[in-house]
PDB file of N, CA and C in Angstrom:
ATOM      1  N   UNK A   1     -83.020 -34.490 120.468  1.00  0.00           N
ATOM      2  CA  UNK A   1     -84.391 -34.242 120.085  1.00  0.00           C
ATOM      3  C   UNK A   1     -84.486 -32.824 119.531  1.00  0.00           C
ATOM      4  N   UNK A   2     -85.653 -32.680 118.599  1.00  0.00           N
ATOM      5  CA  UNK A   2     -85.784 -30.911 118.094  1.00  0.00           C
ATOM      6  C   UNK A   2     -86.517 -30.434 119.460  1.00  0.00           C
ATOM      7  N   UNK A   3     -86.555 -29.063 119.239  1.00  0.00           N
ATOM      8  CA  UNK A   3     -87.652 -28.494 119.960  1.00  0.00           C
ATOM      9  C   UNK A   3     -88.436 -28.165 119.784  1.00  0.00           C
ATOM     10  N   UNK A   4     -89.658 -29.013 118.957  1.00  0.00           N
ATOM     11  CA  UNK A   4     -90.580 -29.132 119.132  1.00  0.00           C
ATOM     12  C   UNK A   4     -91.303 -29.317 117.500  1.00  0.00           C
ATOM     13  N   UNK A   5     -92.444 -29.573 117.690  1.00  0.00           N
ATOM     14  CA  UNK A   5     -93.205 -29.775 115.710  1.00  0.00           C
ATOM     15  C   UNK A   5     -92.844 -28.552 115.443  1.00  0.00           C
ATOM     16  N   UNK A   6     -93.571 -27.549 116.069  1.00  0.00           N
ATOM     17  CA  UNK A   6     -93.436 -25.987 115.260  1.00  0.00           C
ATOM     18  C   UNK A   6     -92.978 -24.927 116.224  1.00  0.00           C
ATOM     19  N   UNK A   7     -93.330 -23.639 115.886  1.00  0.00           N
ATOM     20  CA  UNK A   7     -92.989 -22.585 116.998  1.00  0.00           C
ATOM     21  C   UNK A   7     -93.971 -22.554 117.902  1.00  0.00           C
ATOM     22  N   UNK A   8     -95.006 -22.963 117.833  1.00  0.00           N
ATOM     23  CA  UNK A   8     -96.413 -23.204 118.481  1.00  0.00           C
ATOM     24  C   UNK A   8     -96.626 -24.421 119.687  1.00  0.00           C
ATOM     25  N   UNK A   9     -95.590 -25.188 119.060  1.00  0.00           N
ATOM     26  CA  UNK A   9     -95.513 -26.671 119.864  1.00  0.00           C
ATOM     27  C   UNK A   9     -93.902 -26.839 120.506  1.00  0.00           C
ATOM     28  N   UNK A  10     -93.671 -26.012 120.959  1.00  0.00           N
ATOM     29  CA  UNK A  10     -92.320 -26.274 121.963  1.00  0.00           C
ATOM     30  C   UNK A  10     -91.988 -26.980 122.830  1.00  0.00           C
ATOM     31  N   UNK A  11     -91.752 -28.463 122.804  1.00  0.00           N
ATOM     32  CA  UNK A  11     -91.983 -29.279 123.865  1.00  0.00           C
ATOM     33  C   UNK A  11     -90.803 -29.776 124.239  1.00  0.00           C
ATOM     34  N   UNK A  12     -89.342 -29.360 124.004  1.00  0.00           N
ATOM     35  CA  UNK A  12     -88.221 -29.940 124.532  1.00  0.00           C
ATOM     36  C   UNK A  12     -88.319 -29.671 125.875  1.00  0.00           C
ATOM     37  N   UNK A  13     -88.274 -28.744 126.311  1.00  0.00           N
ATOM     38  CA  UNK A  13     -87.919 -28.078 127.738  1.00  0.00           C
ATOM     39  C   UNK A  13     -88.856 -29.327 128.868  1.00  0.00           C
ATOM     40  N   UNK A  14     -89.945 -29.225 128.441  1.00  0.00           N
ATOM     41  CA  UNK A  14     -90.935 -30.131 129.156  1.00  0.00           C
ATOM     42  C   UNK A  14     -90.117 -31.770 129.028  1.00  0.00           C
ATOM     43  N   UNK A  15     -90.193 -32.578 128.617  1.00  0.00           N
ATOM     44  CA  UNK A  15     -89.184 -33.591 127.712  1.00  0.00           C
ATOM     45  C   UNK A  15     -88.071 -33.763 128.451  1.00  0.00           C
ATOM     46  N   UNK A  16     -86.933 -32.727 128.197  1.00  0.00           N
ATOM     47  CA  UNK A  16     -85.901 -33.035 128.760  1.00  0.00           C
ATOM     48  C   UNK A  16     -86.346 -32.805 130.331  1.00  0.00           C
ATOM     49  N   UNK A  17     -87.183 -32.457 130.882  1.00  0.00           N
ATOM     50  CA  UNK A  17     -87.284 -32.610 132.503  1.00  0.00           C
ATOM     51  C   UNK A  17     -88.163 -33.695 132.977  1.00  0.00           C
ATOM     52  N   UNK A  18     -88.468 -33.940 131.970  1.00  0.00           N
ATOM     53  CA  UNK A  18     -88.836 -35.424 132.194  1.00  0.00           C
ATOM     54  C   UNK A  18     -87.895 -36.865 132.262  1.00  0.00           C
ATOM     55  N   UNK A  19     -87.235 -36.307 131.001  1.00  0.00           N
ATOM     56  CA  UNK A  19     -86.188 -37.611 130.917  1.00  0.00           C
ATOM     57  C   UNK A  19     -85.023 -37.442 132.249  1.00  0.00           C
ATOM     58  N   UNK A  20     -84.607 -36.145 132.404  1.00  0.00           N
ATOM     59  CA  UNK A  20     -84.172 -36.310 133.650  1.00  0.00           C
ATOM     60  C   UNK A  20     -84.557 -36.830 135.163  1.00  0.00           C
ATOM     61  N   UNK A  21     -85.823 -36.652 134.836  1.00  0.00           N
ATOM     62  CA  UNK A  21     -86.916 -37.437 135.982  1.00  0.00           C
ATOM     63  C   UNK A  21     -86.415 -38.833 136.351  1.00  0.00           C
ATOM     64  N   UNK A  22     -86.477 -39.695 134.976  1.00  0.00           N
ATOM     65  CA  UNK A  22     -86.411 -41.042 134.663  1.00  0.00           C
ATOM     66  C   UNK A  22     -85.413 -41.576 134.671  1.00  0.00           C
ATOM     67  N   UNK A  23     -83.847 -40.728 134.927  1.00  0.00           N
ATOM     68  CA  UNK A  23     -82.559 -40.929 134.920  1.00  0.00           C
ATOM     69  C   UNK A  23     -81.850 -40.559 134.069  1.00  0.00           C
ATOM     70  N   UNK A  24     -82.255 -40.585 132.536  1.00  0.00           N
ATOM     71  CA  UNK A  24     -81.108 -40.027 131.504  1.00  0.00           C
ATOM     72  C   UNK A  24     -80.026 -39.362 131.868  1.00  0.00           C
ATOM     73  N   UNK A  25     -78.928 -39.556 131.405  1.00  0.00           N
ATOM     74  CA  UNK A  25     -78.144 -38.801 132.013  1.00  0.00           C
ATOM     75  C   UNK A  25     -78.151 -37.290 131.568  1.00  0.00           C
ATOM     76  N   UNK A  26     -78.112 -36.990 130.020  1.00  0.00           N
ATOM     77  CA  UNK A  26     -78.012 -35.758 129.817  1.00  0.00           C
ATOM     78  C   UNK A  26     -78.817 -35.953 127.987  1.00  0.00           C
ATOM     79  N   UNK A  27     -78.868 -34.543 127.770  1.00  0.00           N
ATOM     80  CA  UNK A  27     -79.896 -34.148 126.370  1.00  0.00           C
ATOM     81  C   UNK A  27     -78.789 -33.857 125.608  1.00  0.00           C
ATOM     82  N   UNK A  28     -79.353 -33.898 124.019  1.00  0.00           N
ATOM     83  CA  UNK A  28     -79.306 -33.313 122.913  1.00  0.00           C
ATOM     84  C   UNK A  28     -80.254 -33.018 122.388  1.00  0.00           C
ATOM     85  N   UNK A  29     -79.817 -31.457 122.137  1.00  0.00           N
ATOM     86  CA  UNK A  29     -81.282 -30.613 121.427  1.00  0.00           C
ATOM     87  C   UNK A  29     -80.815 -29.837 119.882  1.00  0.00           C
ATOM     88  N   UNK A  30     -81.344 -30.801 119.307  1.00  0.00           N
ATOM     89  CA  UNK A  30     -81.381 -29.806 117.822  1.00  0.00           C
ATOM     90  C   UNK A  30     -81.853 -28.613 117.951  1.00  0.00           C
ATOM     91  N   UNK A  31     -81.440 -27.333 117.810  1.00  0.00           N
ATOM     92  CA  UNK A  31     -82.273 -25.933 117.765  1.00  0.00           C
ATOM     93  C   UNK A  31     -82.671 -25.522 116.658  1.00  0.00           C
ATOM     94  N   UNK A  32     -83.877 -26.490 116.092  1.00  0.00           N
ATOM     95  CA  UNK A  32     -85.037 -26.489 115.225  1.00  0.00           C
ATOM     96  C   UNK A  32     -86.180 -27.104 115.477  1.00  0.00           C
ATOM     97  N   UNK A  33     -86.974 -26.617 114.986  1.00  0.00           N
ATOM     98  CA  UNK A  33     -88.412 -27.444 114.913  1.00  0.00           C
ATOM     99  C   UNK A  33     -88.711 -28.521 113.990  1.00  0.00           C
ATOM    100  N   UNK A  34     -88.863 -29.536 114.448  1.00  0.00           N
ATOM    101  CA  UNK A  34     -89.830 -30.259 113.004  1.00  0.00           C
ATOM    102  C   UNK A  34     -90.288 -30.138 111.733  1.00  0.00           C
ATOM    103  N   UNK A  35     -90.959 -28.897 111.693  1.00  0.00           N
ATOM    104  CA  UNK A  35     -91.519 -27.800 110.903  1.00  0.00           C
ATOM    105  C   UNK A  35     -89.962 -26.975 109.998  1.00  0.00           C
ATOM    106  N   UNK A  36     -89.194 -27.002 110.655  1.00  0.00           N
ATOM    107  CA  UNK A  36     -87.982 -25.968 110.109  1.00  0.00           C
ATOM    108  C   UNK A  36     -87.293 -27.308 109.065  1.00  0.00           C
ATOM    109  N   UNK A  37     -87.250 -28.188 109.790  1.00  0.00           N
ATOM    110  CA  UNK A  37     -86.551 -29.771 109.113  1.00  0.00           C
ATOM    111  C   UNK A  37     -84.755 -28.630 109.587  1.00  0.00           C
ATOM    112  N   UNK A  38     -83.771 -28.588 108.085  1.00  0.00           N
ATOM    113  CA  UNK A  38     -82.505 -27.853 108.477  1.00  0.00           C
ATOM    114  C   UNK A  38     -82.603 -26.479 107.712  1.00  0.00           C
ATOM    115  N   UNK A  39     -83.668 -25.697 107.368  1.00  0.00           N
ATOM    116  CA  UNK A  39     -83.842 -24.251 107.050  1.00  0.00           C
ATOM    117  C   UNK A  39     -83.928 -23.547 108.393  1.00  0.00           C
ATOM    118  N   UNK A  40     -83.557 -22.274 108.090  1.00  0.00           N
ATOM    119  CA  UNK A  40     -83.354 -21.561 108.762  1.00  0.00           C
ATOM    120  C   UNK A  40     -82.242 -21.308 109.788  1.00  0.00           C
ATOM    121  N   UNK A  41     -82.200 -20.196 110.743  1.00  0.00           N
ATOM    122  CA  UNK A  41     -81.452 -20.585 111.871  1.00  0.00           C
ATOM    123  C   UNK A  41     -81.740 -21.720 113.179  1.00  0.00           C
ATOM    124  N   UNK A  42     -80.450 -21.480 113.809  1.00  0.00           N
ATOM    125  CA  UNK A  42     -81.071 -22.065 115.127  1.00  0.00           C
ATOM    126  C   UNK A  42     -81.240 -21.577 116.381  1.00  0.00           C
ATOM    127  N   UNK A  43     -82.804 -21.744 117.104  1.00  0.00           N
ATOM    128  CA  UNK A  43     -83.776 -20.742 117.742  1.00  0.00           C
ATOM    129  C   UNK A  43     -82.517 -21.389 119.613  1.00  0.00           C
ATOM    130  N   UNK A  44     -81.591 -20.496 119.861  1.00  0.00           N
ATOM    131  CA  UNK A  44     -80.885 -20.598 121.114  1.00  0.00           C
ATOM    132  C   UNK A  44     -81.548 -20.375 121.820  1.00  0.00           C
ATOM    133  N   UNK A  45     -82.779 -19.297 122.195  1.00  0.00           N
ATOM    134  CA  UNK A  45     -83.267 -19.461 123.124  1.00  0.00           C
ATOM    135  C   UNK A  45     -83.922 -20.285 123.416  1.00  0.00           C
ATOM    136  N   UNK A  46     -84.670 -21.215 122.379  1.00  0.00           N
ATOM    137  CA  UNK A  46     -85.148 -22.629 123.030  1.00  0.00           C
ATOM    138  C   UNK A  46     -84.138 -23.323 123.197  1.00  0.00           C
ATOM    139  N   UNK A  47     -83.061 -23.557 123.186  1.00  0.00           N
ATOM    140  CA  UNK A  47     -82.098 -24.357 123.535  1.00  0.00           C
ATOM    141  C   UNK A  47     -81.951 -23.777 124.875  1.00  0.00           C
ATOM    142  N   UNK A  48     -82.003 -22.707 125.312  1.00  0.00           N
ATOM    143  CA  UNK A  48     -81.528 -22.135 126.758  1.00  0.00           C
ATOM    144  C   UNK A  48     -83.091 -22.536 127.293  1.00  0.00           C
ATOM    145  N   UNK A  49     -84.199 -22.686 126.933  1.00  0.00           N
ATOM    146  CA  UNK A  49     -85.310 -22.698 127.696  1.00  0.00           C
ATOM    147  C   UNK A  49     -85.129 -24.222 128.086  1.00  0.00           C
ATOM    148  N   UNK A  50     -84.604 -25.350 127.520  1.00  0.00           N
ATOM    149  CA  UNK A  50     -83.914 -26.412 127.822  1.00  0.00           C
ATOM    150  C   UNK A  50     -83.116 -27.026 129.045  1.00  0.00           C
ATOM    151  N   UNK A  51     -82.266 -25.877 128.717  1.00  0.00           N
ATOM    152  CA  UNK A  51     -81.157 -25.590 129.703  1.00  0.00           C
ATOM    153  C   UNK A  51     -82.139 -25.596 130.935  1.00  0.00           C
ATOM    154  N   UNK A  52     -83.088 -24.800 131.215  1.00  0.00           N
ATOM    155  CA  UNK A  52     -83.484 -24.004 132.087  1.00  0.00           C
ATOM    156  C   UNK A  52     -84.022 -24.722 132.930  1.00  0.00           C
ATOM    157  N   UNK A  53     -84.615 -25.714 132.134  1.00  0.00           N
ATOM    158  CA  UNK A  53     -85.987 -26.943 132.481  1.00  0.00           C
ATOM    159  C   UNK A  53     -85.374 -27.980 133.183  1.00  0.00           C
ATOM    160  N   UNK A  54     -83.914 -28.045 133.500  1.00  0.00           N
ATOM    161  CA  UNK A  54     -83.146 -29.217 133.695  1.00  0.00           C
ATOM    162  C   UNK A  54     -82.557 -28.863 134.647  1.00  0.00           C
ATOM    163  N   UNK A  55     -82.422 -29.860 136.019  1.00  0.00           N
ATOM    164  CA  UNK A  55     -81.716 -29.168 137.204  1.00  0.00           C
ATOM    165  C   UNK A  55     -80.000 -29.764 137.299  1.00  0.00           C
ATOM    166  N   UNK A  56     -79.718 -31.342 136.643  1.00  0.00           N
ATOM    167  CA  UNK A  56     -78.648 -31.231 136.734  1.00  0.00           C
ATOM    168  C   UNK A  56     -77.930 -31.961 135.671  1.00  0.00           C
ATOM    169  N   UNK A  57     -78.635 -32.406 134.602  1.00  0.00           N
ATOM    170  CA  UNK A  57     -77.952 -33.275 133.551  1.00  0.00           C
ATOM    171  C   UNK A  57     -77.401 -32.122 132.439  1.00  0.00           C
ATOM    172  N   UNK A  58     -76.335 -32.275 131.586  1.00  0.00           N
ATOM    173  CA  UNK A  58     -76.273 -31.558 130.648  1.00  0.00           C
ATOM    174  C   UNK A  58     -76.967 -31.715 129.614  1.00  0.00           C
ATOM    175  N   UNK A  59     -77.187 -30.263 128.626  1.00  0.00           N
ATOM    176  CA  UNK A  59     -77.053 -30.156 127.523  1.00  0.00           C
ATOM    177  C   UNK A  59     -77.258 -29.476 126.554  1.00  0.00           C
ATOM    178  N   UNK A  60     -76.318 -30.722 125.324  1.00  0.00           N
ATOM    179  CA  UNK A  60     -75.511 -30.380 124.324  1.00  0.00           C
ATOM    180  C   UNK A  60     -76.480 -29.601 123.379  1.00  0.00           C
ATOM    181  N   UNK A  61     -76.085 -28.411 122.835  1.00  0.00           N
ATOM    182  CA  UNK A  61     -76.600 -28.058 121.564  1.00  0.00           C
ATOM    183  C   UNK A  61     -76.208 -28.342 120.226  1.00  0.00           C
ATOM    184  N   UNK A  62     -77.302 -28.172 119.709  1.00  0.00           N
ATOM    185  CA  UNK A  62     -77.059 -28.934 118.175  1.00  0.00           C
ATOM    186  C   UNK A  62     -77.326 -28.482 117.226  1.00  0.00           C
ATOM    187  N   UNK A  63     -77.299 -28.016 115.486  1.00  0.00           N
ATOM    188  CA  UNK A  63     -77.552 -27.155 114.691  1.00  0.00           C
ATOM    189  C   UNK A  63     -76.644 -25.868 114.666  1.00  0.00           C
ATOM    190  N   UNK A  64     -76.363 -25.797 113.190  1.00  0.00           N
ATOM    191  CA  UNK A  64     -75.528 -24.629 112.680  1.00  0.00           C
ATOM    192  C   UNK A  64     -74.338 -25.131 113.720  1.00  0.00           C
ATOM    193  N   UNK A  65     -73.654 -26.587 113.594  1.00  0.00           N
ATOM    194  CA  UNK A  65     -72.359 -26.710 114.058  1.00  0.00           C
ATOM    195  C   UNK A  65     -71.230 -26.198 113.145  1.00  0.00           C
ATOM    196  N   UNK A  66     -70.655 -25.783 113.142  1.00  0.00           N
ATOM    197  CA  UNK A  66     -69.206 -25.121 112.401  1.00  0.00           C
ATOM    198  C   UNK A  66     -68.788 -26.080 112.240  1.00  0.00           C
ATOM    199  N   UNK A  67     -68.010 -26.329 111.230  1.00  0.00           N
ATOM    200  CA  UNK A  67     -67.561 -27.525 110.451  1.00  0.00           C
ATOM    201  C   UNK A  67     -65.970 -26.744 110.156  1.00  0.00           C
ATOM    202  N   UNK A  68     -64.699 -27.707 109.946  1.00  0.00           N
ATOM    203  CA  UNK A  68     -63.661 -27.656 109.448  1.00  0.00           C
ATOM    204  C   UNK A  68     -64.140 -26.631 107.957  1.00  0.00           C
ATOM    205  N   UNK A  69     -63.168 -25.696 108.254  1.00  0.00           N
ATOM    206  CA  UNK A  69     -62.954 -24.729 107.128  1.00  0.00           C
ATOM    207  C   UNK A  69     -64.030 -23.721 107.073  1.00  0.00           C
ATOM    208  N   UNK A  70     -65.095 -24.136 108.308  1.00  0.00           N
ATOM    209  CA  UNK A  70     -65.815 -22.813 108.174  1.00  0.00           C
ATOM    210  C   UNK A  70     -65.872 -21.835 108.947  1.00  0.00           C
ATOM    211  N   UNK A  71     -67.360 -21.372 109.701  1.00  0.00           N
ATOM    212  CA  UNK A  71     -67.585 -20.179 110.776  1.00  0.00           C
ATOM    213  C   UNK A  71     -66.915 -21.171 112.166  1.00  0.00           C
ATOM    214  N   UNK A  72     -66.508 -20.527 112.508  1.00  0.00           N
ATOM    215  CA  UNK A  72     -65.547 -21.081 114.125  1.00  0.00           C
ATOM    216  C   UNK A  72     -64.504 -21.924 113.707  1.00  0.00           C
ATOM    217  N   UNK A  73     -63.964 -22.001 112.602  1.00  0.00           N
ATOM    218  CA  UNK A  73     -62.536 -22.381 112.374  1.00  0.00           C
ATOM    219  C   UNK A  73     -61.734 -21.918 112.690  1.00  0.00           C
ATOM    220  N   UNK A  74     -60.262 -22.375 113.074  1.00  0.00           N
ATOM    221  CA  UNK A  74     -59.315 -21.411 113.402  1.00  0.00           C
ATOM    222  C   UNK A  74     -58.513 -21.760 112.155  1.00  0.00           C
ATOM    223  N   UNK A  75     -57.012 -21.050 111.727  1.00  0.00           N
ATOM    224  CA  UNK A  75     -56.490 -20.619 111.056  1.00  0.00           C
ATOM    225  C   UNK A  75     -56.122 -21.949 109.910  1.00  0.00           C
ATOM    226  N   UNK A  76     -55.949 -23.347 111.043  1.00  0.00           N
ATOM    227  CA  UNK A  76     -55.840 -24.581 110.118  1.00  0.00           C
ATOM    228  C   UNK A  76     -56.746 -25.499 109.960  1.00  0.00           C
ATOM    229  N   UNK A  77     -58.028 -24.949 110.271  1.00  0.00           N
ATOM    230  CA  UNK A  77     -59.077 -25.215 109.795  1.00  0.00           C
ATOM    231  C   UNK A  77     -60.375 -26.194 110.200  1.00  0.00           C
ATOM    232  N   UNK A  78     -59.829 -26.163 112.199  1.00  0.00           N
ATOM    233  CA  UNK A  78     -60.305 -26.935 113.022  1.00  0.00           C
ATOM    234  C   UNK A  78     -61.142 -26.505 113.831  1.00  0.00           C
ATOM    235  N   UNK A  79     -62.457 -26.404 114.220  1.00  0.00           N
ATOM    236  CA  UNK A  79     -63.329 -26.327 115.092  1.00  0.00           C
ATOM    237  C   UNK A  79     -62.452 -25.641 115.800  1.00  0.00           C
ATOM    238  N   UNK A  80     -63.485 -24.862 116.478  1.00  0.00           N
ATOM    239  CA  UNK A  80     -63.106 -24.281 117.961  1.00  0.00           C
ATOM    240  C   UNK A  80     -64.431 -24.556 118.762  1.00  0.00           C
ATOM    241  N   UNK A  81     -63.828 -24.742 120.283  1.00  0.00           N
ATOM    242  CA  UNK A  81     -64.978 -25.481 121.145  1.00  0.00           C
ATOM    243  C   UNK A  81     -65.580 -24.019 121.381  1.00  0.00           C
ATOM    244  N   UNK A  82     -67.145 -24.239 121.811  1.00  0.00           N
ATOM    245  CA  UNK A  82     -67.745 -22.975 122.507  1.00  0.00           C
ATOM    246  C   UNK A  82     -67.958 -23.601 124.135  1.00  0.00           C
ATOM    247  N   UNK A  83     -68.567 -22.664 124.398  1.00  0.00           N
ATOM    248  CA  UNK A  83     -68.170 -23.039 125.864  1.00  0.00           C
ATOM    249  C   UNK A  83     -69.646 -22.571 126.656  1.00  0.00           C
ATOM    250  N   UNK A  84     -70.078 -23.050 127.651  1.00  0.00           N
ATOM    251  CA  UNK A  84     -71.267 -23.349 128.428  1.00  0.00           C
ATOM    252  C   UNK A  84     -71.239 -22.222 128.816  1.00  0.00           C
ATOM    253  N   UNK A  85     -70.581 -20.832 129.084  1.00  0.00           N
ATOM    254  CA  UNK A  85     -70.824 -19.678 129.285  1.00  0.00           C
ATOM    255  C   UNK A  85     -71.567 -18.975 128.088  1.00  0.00           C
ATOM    256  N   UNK A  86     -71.251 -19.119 126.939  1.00  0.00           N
ATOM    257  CA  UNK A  86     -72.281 -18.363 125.869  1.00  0.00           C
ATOM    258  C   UNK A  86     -73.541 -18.288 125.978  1.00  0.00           C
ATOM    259  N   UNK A  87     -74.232 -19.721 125.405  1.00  0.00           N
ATOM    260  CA  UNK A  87     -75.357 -20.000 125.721  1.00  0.00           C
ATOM    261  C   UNK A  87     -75.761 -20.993 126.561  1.00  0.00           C
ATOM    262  N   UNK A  88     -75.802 -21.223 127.535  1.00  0.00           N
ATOM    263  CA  UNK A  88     -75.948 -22.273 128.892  1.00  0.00           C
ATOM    264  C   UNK A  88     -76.133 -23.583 128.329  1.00  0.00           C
ATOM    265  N   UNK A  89     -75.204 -24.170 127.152  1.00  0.00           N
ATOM    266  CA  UNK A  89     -75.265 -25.621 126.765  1.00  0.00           C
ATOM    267  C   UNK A  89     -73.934 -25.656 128.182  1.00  0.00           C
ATOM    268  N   UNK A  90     -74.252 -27.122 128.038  1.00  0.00           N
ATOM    269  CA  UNK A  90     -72.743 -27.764 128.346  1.00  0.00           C
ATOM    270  C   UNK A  90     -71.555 -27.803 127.506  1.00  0.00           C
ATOM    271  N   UNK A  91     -71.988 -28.179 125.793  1.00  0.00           N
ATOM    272  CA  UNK A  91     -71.265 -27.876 124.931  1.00  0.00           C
ATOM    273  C   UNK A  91     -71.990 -28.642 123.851  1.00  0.00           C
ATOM    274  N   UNK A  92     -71.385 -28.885 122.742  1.00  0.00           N
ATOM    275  CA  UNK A  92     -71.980 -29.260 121.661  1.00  0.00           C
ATOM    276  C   UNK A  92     -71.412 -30.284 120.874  1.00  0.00           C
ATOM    277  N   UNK A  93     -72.379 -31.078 119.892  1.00  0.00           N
ATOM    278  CA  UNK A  93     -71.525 -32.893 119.267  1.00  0.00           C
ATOM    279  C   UNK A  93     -70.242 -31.878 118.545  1.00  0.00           C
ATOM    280  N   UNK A  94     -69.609 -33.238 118.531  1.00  0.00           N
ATOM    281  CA  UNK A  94     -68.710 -33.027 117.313  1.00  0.00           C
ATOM    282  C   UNK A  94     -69.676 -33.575 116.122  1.00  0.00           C
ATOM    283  N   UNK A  95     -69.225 -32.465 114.746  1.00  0.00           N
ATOM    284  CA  UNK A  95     -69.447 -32.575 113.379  1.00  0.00           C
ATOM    285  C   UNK A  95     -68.889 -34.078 113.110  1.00  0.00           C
ATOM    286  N   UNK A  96     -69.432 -35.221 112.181  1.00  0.00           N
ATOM    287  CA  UNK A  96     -68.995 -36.630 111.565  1.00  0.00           C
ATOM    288  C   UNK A  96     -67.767 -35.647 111.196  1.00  0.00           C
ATOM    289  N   UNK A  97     -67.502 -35.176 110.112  1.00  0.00           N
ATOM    290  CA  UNK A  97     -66.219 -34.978 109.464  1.00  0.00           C
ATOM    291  C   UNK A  97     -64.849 -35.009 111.282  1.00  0.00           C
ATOM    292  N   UNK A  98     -65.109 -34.516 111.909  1.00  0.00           N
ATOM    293  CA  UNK A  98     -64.393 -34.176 112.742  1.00  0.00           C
ATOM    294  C   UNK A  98     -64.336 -35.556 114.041  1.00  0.00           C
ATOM    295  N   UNK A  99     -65.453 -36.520 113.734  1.00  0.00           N
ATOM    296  CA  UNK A  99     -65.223 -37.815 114.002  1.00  0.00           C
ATOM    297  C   UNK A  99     -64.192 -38.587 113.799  1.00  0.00           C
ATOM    298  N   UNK A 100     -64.616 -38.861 112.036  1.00  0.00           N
ATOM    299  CA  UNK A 100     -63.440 -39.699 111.018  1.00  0.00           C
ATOM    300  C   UNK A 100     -62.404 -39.219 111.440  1.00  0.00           C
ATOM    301  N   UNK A 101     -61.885 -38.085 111.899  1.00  0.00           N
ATOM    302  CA  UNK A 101     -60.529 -37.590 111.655  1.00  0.00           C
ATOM    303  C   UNK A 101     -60.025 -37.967 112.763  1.00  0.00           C
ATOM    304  N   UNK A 102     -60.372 -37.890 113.564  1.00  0.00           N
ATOM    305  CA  UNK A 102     -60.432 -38.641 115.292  1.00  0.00           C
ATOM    306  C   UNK A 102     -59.982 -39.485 115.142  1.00  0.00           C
ATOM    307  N   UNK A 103     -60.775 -40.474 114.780  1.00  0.00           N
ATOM    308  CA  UNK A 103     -60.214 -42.161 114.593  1.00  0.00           C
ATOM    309  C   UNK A 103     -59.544 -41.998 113.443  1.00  0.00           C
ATOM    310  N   UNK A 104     -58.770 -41.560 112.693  1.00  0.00           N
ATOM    311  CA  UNK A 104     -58.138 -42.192 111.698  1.00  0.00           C
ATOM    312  C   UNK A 104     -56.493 -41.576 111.500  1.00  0.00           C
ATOM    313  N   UNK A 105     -56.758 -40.604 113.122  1.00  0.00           N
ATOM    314  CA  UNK A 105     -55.507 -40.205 113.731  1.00  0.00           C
ATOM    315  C   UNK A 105     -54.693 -40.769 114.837  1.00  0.00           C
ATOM    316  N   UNK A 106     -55.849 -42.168 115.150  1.00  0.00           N
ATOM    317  CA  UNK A 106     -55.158 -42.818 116.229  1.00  0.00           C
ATOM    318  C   UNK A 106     -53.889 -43.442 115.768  1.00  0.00           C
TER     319      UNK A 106
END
């Protein structure tokens, strides 16, 4: 889910402690608004206000994922994982490109 229509309307945090209420196991949070669509950056501290709202399911952050050959590539040109100490995700999707390659390495 984003976090929220605008900067005005922040409603993940609320949301994901709900769905944890109801059982879900764990979130994905785009760190954008509605309003942003994919401009701009992505707002981590609503992703950590997320985090915050949730007592034991994970979750994943989403937006400005590093992709093969770009920012958080390593030398041959593969993702590098971040890790739940940075910003209190659990961790984050894999990029499609980094899907296909998955399965088509089995």
């Amino acid at each position: 889910m984003r976090l929220g229509w605008d900067d005005d309307q922040i409603t993940a945090p609320h949301f994901a402690r709900e769905f944890e209420r109801v059982g879900v196991a764990a979130v994905t949070i785009h760190g954008r608004t509605r309003e942003q669509g994919f401009a701009g950056g992505v707002n981590h501290d609503g992703i950590r206000r997320v985090v915050e709202a949730v007592e034991r399911i994970p979750v994943f952050g989403n937006g400005d994922v590093p992709v093969r050959g770009g920012r958080g590539a390593d030398d041959r040109g593969h993702r590098l994982p971040r890790h739940r100490d940075r910003k209190g995700r659990a961790g984050e999707p894999l990029d499609l490109p980094a899907v296909h390659e998955l399965g088509a390495n089995r």
